[in-house]
Structure formats: structure tokens, C-alpha cells
N, C-alpha and C. Protein backbone atom coordinates (compact mmCIF):
# COMPACT_ATOMS: atom_id res chain seq x y z
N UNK A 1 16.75 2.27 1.97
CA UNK A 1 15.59 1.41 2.03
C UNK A 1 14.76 1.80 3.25
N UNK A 2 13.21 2.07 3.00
CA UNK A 2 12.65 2.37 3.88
C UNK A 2 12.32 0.99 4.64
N UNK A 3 12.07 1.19 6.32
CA UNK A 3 11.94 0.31 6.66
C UNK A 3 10.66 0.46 7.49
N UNK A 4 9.82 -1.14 7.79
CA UNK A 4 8.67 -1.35 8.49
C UNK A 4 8.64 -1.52 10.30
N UNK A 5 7.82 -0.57 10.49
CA UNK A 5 8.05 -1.10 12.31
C UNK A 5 6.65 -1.36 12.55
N UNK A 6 6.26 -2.72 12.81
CA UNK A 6 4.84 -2.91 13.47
C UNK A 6 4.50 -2.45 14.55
N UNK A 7 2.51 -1.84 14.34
CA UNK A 7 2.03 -1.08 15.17
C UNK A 7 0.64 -1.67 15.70
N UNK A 8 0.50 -1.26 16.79
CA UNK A 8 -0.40 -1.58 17.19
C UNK A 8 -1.47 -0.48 16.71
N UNK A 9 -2.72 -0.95 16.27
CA UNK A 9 -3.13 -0.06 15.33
C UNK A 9 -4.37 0.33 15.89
N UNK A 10 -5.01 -0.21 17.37
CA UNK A 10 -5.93 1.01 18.24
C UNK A 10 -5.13 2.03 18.93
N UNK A 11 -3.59 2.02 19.18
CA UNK A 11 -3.15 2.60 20.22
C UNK A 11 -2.54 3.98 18.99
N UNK A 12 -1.98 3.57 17.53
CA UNK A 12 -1.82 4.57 16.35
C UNK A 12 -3.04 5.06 16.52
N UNK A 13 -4.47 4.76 16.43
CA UNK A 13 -5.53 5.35 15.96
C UNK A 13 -5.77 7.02 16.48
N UNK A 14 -6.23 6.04 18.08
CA UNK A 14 -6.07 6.78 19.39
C UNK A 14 -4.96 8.28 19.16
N UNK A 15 -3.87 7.77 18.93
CA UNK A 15 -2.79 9.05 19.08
C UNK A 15 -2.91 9.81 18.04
N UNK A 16 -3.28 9.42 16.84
CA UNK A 16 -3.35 10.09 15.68
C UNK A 16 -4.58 10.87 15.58
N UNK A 17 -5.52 10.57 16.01
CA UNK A 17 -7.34 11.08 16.14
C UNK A 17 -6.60 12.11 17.49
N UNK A 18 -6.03 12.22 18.55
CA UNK A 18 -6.04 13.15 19.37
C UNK A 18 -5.29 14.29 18.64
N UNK A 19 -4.31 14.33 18.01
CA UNK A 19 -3.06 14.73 17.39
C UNK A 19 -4.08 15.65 16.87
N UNK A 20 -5.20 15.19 15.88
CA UNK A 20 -6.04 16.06 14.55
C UNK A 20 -6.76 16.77 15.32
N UNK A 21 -7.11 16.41 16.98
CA UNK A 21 -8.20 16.71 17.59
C UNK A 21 -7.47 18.88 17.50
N UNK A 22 -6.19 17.43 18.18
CA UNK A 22 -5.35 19.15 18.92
C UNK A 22 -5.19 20.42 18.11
N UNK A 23 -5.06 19.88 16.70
CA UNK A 23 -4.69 20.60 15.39
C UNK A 23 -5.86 21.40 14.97
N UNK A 24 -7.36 20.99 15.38
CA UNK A 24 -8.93 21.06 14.48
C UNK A 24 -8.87 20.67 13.65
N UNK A 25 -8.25 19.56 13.10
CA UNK A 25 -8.38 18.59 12.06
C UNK A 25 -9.41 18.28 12.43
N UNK A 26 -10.52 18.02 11.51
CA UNK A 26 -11.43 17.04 11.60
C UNK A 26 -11.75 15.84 10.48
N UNK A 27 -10.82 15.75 10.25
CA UNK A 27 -10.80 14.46 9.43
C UNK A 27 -9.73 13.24 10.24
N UNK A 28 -10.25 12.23 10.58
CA UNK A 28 -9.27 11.08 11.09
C UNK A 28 -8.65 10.08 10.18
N UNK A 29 -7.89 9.40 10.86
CA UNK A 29 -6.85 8.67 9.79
C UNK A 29 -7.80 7.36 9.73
N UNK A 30 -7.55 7.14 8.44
CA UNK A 30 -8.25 5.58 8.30
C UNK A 30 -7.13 4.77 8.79
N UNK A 31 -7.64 3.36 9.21
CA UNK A 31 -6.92 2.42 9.88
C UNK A 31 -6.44 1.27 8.49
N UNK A 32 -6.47 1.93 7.08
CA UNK A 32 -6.10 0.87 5.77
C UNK A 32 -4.54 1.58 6.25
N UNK A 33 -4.42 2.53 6.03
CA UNK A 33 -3.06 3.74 6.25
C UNK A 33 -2.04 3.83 7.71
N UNK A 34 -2.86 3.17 8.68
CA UNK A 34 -1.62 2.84 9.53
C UNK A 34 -0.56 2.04 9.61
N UNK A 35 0.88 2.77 9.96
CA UNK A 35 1.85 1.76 9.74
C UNK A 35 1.88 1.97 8.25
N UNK A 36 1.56 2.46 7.34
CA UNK A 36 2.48 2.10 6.06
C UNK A 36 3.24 3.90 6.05
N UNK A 37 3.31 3.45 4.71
CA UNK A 37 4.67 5.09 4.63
C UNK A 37 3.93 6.06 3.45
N UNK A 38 4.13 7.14 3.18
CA UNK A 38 3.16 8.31 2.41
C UNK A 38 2.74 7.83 1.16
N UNK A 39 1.11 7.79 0.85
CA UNK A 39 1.13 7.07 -0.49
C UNK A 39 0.66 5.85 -0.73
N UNK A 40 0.87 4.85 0.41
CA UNK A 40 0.78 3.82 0.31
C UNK A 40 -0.60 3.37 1.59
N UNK A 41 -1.54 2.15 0.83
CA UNK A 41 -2.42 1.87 2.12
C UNK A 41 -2.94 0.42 1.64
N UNK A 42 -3.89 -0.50 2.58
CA UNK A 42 -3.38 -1.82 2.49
C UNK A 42 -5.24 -2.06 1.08
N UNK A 43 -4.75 -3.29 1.27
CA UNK A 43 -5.66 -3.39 0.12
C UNK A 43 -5.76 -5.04 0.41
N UNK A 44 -7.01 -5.74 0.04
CA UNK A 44 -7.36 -7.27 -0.12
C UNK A 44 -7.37 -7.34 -1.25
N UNK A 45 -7.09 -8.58 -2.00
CA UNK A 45 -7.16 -9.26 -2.95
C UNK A 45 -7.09 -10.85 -3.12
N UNK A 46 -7.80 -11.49 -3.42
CA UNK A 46 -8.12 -12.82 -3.95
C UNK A 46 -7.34 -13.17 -5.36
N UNK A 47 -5.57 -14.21 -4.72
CA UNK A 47 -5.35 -14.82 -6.08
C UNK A 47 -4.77 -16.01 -6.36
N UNK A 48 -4.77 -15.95 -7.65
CA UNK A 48 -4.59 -17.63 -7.72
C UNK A 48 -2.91 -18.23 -6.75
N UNK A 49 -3.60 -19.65 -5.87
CA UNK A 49 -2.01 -20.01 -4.85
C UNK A 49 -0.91 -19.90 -5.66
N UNK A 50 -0.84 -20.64 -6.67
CA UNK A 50 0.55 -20.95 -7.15
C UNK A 50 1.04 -19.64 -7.73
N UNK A 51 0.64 -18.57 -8.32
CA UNK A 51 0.67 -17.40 -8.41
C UNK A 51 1.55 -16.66 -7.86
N UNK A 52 1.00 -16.82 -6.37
CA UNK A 52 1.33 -16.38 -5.02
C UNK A 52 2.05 -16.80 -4.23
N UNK A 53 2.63 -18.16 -4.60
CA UNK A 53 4.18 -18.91 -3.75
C UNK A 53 5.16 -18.59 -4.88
N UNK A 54 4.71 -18.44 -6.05
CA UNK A 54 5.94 -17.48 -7.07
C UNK A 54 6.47 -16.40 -6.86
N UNK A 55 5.32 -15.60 -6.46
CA UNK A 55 5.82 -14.42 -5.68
C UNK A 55 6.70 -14.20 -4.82
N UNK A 56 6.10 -15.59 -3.79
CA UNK A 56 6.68 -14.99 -3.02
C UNK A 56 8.17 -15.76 -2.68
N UNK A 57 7.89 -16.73 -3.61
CA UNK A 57 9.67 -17.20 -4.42
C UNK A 57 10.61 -16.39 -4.84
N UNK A 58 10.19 -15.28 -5.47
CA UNK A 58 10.60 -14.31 -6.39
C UNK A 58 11.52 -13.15 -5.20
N UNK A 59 10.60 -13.19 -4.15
CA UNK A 59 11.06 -12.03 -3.03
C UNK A 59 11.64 -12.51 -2.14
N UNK A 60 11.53 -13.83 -1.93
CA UNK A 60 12.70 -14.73 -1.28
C UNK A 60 13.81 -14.27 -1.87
N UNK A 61 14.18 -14.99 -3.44
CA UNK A 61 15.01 -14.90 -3.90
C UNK A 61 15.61 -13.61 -4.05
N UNK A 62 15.40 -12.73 -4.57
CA UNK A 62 15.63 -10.97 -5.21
C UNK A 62 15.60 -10.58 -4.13
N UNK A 63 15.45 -11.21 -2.65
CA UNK A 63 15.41 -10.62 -1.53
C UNK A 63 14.69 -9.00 -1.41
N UNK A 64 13.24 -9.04 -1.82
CA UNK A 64 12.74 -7.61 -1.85
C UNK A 64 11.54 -8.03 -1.31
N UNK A 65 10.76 -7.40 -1.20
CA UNK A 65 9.39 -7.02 -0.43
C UNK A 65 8.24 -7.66 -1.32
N UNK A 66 7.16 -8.92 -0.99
CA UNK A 66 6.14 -9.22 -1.75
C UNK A 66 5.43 -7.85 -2.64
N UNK A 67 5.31 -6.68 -1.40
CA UNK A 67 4.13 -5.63 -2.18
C UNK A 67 5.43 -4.57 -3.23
N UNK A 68 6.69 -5.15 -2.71
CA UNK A 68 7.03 -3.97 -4.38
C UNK A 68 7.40 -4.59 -5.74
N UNK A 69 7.15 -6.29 -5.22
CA UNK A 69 6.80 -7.13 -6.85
C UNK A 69 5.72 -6.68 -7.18
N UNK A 70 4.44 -6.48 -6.35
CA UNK A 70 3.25 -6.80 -6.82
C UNK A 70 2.87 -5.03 -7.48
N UNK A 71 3.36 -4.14 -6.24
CA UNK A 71 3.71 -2.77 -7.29
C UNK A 71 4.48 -2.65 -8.31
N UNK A 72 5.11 -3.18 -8.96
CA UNK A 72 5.87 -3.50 -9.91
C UNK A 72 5.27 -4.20 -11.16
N UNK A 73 4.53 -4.93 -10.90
CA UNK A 73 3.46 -5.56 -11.77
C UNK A 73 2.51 -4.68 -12.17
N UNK A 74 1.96 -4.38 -11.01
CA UNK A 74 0.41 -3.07 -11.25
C UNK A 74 1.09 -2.01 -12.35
N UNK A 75 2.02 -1.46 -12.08
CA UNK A 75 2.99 -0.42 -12.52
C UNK A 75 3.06 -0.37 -14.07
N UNK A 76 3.49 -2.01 -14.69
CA UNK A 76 3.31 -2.71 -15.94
C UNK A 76 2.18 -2.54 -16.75
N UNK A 77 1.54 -3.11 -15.61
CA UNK A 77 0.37 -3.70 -16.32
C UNK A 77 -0.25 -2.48 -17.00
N UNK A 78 -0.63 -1.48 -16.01
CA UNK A 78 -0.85 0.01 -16.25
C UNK A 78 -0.50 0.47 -17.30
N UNK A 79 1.01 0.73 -17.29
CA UNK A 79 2.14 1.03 -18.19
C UNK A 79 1.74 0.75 -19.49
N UNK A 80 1.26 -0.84 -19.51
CA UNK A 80 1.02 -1.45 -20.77
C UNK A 80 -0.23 -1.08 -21.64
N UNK A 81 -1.41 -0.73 -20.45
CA UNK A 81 -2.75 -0.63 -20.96
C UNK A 81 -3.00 0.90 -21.78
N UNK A 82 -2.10 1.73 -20.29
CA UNK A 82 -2.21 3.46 -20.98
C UNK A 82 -1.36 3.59 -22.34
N UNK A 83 -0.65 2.68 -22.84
CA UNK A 83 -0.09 2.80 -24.15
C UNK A 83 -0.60 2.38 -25.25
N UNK A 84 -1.88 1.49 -24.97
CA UNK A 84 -2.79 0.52 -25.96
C UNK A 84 -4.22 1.66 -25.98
N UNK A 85 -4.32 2.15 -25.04
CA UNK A 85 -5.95 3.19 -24.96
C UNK A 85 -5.39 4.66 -24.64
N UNK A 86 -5.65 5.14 -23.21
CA UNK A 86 -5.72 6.22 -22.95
C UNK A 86 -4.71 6.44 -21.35
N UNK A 87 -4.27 7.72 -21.11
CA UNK A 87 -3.65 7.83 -19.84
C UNK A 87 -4.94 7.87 -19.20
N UNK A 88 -4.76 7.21 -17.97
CA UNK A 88 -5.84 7.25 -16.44
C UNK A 88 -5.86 8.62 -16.31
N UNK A 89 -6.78 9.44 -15.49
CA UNK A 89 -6.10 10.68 -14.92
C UNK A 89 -7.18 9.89 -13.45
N UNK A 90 -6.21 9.81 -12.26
CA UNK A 90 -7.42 9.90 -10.98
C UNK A 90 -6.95 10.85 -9.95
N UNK A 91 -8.36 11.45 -9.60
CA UNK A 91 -8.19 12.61 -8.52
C UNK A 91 -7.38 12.08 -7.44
N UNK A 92 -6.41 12.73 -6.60
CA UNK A 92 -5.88 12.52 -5.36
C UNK A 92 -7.23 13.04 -4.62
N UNK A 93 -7.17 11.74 -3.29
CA UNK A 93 -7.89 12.17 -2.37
C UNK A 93 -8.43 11.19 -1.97
């Protein structure tokens, strides 16, 4: 199980923007992507409460992580739609 260590996320910025400097990277890290793990970056969403104390009932209980119910759902839902229409194809990047 991968695990989370909170960051302070001007002092990640900072080290990570010098890091690319040192490299000639010139592309910097967005601050959605700090602190998470490869792949993964944060995201807002607006949803219904009771919804959302199920959830997070659910990860109480099953003792797992709110965002790998909610990846788990997306995953479905997906799952469900590309079998009714068409596969997604989206560019990485």
C-alpha cells in the first residue's frame, strides 16, 4: 500500500522548479500534482452530502481511501458507458 506524507506545497514547488531549472527543464510542476503519486492529481467536485457521508461510511468501514472508492466508481461508470457507445481514446499529456 502506497502511502501519503503531507507537504508543504510552496516549499515542493520551490524545490521541484529548481530541480527542472538544474536539468533545463522548462516546464514546471503544477501545484494540482504535488504530494500525490504518478498519474494521479487533485480535482474539485460539487456533490450531493448524503452521497458523500456514504462514502465516506463506506471507507470508514472497508477501511480504504475516500479517492480509491471514488476511482472505483469513475472506473465503472466508464467501464459501463465504453460498453454501451464507444472506447474513449485521450491523449496523455
Amino acid at each position: 500500500m502506497e502511502t501519503y506524507k503531507p507537504v508543504n506545497l510552496f516549499v515542493e514547488i520551490k524545490e521541484q522548479n529548481s530541480k527542472e531549472k538544474k536539468k533545463g527543464k522548462k516546464k514546471s510542476i503544477k501545484t494540482s500534482e504535488i504530494g500525490t503519486l504518478e498519474n494521479e492529481t487533485r480535482a474539485t467536485f460539487i456533490v450531493n452530502k448524503i452521497l458523500l457521508e456514504k462514502i465516506k461510511f463506506i471507507a470508514y468501514w472497508d477501511r480504504v481511501l475516500i479517492k480509491d472508492i471514488v476511482n472505483s466508481a469513475f472506473e465503472d461508470y466508464i467501464r459501463d458507458f465504453e460498453r454501451k457507445n464507444a472506447k474513449i481514446n485521450i491523449k496523455n499529456g
